[in-house]
Each structure stands twice: as structure tokens, then as C-alpha cells.
N, C-alpha and C. Protein backbone atom coordinates (compact mmCIF):
# COMPACT_ATOMS: atom_id res chain seq x y z
N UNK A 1 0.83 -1.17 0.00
CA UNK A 1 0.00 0.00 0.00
C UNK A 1 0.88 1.25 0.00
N UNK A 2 0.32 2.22 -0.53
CA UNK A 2 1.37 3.61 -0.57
C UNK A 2 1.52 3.99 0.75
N UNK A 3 2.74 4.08 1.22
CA UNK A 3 2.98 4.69 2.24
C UNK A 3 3.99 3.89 2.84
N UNK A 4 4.14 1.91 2.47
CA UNK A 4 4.77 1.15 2.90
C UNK A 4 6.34 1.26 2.82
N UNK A 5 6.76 2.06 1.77
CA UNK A 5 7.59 2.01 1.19
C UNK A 5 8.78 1.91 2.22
N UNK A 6 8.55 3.32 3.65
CA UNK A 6 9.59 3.20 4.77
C UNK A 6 9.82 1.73 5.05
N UNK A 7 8.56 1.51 5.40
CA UNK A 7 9.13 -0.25 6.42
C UNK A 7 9.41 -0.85 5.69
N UNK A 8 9.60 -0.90 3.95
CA UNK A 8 10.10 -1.93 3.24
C UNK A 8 11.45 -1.87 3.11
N UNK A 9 12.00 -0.21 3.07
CA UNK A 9 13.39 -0.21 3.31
C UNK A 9 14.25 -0.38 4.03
N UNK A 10 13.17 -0.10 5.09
CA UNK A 10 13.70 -0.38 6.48
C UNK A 10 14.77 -1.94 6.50
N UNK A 11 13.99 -2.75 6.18
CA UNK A 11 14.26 -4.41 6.39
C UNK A 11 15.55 -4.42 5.17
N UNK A 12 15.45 -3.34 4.37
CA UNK A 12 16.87 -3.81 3.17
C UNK A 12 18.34 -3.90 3.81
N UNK A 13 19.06 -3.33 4.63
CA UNK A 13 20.18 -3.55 5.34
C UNK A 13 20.51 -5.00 5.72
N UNK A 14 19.26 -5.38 6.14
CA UNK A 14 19.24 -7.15 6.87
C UNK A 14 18.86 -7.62 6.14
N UNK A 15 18.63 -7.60 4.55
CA UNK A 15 17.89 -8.28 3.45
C UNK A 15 19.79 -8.47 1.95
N UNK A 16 20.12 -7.52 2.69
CA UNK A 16 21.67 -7.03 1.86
C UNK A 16 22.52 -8.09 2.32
N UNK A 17 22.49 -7.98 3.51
CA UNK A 17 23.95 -8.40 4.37
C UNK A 17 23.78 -10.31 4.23
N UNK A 18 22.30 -10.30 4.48
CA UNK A 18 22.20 -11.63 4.44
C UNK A 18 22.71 -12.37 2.63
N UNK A 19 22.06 -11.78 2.05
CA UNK A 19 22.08 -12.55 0.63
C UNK A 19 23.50 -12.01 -0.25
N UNK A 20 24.36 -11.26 0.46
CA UNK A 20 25.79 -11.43 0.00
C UNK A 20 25.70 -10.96 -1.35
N UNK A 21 24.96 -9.74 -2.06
CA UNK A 21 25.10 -9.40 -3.05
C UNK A 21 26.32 -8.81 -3.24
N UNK A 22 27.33 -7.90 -2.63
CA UNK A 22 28.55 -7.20 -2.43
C UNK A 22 29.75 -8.44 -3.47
N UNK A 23 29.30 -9.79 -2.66
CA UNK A 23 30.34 -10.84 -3.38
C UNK A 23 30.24 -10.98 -4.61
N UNK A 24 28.91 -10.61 -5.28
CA UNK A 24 29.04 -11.01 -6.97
C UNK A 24 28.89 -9.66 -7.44
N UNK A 25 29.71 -8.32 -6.82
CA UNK A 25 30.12 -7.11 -7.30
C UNK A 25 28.73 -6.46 -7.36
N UNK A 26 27.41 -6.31 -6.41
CA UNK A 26 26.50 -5.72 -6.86
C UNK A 26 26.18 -4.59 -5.56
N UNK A 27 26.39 -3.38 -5.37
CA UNK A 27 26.74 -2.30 -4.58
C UNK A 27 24.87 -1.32 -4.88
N UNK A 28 24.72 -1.78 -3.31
CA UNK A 28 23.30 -1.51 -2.80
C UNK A 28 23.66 0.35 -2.69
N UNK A 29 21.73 0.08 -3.57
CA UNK A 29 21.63 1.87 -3.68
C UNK A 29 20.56 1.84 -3.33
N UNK A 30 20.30 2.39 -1.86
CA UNK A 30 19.25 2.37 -0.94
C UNK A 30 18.09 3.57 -1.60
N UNK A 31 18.69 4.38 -2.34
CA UNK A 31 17.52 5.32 -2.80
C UNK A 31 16.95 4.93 -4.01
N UNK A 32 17.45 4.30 -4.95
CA UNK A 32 16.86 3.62 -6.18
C UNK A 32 15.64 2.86 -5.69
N UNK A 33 16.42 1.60 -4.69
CA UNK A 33 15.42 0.84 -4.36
C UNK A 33 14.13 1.47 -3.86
N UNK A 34 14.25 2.59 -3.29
CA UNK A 34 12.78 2.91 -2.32
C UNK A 34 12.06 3.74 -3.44
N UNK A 35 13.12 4.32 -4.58
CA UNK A 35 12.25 4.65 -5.67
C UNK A 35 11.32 3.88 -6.49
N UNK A 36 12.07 2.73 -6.21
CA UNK A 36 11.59 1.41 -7.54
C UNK A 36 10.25 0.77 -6.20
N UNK A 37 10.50 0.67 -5.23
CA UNK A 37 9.37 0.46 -4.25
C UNK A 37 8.38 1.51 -4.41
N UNK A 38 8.45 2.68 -4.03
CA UNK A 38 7.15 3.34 -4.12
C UNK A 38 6.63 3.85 -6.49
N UNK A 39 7.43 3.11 -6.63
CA UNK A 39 7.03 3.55 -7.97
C UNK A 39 6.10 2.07 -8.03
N UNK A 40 6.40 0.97 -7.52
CA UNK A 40 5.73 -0.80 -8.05
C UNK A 40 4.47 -0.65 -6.65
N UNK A 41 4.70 0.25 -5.90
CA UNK A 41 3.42 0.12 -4.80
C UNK A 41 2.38 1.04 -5.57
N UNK A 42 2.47 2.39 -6.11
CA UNK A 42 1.71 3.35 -6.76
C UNK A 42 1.30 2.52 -8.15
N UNK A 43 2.01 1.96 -8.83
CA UNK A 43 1.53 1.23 -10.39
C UNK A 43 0.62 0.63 -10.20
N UNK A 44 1.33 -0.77 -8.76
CA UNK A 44 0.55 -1.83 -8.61
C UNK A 44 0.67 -3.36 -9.58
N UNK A 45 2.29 -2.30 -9.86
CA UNK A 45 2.97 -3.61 -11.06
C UNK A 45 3.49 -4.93 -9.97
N UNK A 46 3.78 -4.55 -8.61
CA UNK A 46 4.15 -5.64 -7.85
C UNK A 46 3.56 -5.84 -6.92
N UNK A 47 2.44 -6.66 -6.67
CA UNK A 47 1.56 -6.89 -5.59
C UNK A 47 2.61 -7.28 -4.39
N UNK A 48 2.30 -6.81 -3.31
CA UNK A 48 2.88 -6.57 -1.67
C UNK A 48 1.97 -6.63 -0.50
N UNK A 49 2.75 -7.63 0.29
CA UNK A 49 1.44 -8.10 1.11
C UNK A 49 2.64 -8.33 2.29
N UNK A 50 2.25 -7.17 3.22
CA UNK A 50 3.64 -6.79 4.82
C UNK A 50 3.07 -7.82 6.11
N UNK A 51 4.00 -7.84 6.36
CA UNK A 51 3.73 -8.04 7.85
C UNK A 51 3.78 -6.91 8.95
N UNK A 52 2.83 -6.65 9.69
CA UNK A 52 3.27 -5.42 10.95
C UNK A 52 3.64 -6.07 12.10
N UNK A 53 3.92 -6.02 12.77
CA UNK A 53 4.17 -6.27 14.18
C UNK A 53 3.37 -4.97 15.04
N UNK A 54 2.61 -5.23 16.14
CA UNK A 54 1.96 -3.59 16.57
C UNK A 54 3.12 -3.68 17.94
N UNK A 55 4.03 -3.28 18.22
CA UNK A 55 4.72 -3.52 19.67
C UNK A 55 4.69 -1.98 20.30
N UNK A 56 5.59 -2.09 21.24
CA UNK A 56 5.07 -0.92 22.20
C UNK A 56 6.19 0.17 21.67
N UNK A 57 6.60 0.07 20.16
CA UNK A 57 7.82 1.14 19.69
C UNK A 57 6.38 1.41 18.38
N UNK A 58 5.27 1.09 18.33
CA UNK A 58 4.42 1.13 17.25
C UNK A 58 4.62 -0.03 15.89
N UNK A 59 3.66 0.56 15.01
CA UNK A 59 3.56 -0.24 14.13
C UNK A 59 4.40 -0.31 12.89
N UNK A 60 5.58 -1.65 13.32
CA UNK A 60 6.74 -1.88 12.36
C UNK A 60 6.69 -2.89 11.11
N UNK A 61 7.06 -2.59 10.27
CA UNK A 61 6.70 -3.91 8.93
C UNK A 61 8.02 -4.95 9.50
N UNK A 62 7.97 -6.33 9.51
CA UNK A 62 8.64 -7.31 9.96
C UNK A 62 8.65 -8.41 8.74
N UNK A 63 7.96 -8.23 7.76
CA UNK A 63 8.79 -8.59 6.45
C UNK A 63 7.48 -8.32 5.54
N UNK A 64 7.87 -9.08 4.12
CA UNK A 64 6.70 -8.74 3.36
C UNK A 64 7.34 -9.78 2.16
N UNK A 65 6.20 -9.45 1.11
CA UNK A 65 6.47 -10.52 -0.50
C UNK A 65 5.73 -9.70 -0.86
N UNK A 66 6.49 -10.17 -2.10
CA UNK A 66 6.13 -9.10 -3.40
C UNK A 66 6.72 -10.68 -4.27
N UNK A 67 5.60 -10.19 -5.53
CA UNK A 67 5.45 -10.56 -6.81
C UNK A 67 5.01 -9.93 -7.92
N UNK A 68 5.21 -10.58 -9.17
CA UNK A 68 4.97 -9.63 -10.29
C UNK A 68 4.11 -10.75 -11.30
N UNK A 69 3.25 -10.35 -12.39
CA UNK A 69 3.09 -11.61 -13.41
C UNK A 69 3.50 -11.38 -13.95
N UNK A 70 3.75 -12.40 -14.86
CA UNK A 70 4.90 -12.74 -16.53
C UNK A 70 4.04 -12.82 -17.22
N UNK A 71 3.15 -11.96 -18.24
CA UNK A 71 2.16 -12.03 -19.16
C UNK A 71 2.99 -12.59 -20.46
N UNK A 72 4.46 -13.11 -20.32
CA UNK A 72 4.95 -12.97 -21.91
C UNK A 72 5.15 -13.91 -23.08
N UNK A 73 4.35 -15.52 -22.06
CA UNK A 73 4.46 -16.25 -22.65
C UNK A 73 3.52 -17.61 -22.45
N UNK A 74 2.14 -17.32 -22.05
CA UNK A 74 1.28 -17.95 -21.58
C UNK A 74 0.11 -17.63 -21.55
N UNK A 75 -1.08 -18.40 -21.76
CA UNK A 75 -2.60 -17.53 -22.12
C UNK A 75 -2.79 -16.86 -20.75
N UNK A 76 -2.60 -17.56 -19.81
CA UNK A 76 -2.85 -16.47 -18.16
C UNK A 76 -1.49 -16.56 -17.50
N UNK A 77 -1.38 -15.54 -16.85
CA UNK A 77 0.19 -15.05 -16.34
C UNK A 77 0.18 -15.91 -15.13
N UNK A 78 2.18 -15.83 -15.33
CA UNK A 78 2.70 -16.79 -14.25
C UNK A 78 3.46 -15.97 -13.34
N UNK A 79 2.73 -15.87 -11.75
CA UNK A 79 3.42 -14.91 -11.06
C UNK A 79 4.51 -15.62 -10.52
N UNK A 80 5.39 -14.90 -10.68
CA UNK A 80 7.47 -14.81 -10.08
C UNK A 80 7.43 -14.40 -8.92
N UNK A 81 7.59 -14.67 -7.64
CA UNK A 81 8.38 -13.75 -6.75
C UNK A 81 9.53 -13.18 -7.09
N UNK A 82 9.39 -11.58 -6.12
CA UNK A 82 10.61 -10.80 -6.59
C UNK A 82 11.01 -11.02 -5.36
N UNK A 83 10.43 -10.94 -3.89
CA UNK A 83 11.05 -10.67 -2.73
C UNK A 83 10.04 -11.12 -1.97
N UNK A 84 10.92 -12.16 -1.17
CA UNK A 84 10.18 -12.94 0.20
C UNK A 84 10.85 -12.43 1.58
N UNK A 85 10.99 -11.38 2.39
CA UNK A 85 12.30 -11.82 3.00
C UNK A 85 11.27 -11.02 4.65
N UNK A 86 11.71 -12.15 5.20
CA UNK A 86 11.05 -11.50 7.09
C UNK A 86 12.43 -11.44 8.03
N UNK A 87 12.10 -10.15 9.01
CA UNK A 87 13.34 -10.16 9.80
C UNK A 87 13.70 -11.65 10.60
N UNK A 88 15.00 -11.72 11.05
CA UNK A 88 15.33 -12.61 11.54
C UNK A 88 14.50 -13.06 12.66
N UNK A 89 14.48 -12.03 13.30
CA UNK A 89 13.78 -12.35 15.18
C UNK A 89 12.01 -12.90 14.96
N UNK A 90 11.78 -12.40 13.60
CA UNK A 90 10.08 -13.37 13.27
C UNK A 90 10.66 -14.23 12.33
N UNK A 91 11.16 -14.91 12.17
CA UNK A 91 11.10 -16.15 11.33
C UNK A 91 10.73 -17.55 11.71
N UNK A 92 10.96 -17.56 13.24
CA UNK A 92 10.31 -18.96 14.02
C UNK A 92 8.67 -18.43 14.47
N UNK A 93 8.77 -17.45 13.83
CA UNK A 93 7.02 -17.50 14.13
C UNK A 93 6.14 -17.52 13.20
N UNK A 94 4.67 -17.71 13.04
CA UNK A 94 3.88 -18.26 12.02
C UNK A 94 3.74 -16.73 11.34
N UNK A 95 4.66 -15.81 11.07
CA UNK A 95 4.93 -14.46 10.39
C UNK A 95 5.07 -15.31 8.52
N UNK A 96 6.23 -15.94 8.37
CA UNK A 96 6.85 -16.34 6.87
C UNK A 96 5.50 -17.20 6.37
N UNK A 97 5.26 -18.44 7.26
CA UNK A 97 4.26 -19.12 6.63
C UNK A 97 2.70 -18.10 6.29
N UNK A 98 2.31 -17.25 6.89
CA UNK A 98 0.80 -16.85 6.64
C UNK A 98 1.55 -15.72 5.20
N UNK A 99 2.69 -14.86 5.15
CA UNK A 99 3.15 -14.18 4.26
C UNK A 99 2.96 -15.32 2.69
N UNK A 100 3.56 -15.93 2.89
CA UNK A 100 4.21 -17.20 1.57
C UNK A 100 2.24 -17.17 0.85
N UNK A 101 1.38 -18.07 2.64
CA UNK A 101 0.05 -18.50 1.80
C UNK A 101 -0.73 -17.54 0.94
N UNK A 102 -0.83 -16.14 1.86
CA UNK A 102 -1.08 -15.10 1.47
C UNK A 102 -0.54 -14.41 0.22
N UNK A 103 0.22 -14.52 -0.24
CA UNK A 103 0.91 -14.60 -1.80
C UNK A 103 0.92 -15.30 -2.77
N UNK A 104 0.67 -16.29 -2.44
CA UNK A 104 0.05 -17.74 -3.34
C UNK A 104 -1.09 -17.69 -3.57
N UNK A 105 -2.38 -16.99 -2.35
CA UNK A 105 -3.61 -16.98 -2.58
C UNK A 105 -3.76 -15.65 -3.42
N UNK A 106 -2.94 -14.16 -3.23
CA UNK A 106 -3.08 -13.10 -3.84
C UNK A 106 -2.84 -13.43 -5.57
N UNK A 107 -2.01 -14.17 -5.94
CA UNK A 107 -1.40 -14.23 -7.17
C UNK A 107 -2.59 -15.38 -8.16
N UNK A 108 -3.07 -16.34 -7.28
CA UNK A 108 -4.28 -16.96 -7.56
C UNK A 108 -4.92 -15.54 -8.12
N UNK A 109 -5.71 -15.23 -7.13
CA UNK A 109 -6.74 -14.19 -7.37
C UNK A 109 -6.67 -13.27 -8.15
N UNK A 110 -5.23 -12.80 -8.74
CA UNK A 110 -4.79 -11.99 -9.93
C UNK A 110 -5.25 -12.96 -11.13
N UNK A 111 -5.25 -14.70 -11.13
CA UNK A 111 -5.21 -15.09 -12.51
C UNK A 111 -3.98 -15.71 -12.81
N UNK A 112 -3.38 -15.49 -11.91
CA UNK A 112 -2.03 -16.56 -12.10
C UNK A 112 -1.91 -18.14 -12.43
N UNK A 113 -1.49 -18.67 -13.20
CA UNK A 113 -1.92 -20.06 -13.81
C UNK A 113 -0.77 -20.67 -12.84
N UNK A 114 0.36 -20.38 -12.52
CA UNK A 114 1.38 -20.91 -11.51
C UNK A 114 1.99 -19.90 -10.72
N UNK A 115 2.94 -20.31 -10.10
CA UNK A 115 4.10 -19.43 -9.28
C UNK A 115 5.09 -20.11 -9.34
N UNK A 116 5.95 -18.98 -9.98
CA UNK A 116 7.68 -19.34 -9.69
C UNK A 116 8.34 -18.33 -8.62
N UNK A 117 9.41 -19.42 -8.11
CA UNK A 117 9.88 -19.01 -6.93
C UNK A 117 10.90 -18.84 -6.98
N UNK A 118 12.20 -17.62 -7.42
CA UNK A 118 13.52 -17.93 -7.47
C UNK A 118 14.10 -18.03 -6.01
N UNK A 119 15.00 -18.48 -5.97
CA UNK A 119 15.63 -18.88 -4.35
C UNK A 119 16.95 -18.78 -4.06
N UNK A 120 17.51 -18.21 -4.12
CA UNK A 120 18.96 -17.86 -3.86
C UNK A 120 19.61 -18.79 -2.90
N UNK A 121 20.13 -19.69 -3.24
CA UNK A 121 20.59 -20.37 -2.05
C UNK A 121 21.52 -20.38 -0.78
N UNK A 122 22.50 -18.81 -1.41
CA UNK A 122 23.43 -17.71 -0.60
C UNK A 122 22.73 -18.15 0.72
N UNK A 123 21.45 -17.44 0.91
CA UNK A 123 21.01 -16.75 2.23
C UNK A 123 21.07 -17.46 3.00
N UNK A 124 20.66 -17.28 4.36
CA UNK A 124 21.13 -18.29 5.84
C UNK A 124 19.84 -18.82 6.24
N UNK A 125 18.76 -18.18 5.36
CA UNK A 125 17.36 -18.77 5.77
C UNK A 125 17.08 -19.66 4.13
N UNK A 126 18.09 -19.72 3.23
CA UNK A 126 17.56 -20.45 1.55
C UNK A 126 16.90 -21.87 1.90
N UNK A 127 17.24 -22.59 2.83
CA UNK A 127 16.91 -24.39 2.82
C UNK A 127 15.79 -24.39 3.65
N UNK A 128 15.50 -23.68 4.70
CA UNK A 128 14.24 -23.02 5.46
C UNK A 128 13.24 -22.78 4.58
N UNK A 129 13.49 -21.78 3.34
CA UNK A 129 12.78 -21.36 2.91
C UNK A 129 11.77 -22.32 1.64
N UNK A 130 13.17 -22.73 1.15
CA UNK A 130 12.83 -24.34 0.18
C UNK A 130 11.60 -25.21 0.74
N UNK A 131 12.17 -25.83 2.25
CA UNK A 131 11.10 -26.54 2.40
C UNK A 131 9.66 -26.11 3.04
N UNK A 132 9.62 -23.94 2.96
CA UNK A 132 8.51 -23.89 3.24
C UNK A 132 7.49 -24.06 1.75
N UNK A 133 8.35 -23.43 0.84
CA UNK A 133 8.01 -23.62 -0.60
C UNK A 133 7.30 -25.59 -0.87
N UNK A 134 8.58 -26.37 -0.63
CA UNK A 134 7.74 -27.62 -0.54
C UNK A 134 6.79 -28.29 0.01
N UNK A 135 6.76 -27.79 1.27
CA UNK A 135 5.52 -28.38 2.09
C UNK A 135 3.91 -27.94 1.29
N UNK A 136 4.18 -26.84 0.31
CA UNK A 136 3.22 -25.99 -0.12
C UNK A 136 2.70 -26.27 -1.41
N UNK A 137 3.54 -27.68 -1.98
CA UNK A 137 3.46 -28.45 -2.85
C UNK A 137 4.55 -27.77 -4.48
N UNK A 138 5.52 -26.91 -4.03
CA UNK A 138 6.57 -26.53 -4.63
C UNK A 138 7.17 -27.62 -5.21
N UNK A 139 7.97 -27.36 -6.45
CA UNK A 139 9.31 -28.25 -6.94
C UNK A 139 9.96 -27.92 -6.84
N UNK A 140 11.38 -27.89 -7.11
CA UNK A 140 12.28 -27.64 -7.97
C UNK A 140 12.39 -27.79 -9.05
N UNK A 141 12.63 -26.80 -9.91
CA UNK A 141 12.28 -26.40 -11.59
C UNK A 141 13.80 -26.42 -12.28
N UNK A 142 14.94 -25.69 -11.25
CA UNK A 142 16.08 -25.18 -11.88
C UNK A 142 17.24 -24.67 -10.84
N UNK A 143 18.02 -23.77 -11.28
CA UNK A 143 18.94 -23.16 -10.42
C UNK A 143 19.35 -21.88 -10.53
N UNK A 144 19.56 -20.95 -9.62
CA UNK A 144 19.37 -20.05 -10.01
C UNK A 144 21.29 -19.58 -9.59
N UNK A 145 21.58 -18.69 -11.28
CA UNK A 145 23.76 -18.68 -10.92
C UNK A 145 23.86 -17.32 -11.07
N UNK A 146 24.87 -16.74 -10.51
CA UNK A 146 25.47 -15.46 -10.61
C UNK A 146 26.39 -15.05 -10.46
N UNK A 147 27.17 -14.08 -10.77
CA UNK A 147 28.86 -13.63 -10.80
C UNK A 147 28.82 -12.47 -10.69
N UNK A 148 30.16 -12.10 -10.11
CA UNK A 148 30.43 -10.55 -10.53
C UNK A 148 31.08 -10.38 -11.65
N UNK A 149 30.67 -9.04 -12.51
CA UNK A 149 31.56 -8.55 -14.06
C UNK A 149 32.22 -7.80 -14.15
């Protein structure tokens, strides 16, 4: 929703550090991103669905997903995740799983004929995350490679 954009950036520092983009030469630009966030929250090109936490510092986003559809090669579009990622300190709580269903059911309801899930396997939560994807009746399709240039 417009306005999310703070708490989405918020979580990018701990969304950076974890997935080790720096190693395959890719140098985080915290203002692009919150541009490219409030430009895909206002379009509505990337459906986003947060988590809040209400605690006694107020109401903080504690992760979120975002997806997009692929209209480019299929009679009904196949939504991609772009970004799954919840802070560390909610990840043993039922925060990731209601996020994941809730994105699966949003991307349904767009018309989505499937969901692809890229998965970085870098991160310290990737095999966590796999088998929340599998329990959910996920495959494995492929692999996902990268370098620095």
C-alpha cells in the first residue's frame, strides 16, 4: 500500500547483508530501491502483502512478498516472486508461513496459472525457505547462478 515504502526499506540492510550481493560485485543503492518500491506500490505492477508487528515502539513492517506476473508467454500469467524476505527475530514464528500463503492466494486471485519461486541459495534462511516452498506443494524447476563482471 502507498505509504509502505519506509518499512520496506527499512528491512533492506538485513535483506543485503544476508544474501551477500557485495560478493558477486552488486553495490546496494538504498535510494533507487525505495524509488523502484514506491514507484511498483503506486503502479501496482508488484503486488505486496507486509507483515506489521503492533509492539510498544508502534507499528513496524517485519517482512513482506512481493510478486509480479509474466504475461509474456502464456494464455494467463505466471506470477514470479521478486522478494520474500522477514526479519530474523520473526522467522520462528507463524509471520513467513501466513506471508508465503497469502501470496500464493493473492497471485491466484490476480489469474495466475502458476508461481515461480527464485531462491537464492546464498542466504542463511535459503533451505528453510525451500522446504517452506515444498511443504506448499513446490518443486524444484532449476537453479538459479550469478557472478560478478
Amino acid at each position: 500500500m502507498p505509504g509502505d515504502e519506509d518499512g520496506i526499506v527499512d528491512l533492506w540492510p538485513e535483506h543485503w547483508t544476508e544474501a551477500h550481493y557485495p560478493d558477486r560485485g552488486i553495490e546496494p543503492d538504498e535510494h533507487r530501491y525505495y524509488d523502484w518500491v514506491k514507484y511498483t506500490i503506486e503502479a501496482g505492477t508488484h503486488p505486496r502483502i507486509v507483515a506489521i508487528d503492533n509492539n510498544s515502539l508502534g507499528a513496524e513492517i517485519v517482512g513482506f512478498f512481493a510478486y509480479s506476473l509474466d504475461r509474456n508467454f502464456s494464455v494467463r500469467p505466471v506470477a514470479v516472486m521478486g522478494t520474500f524476505f522477514v526479519r530474523k527475530a520473526h522467522r520462528r514464528s507463524a509471520v513467513p508461513a501466513i506471508l508465503l500463503e497469502l501470496g500464493i492466494d493473492t497471485a491466484r486471485n490476480d489469474g495466475a496459472c502458476a508461481f515461480h519461486a527464485p531462491i537464492t541459495s546464498e542466504t542463511m534462511s535459503s533451505r528453510a525457505l525451500e522446504n517452506s516452498f515444498k511443504r506448499l506443494g513446490f518443486a524444484v524447476i532449476g537453479t538459479m547462478m550469478g557472478r560478478a563482471l
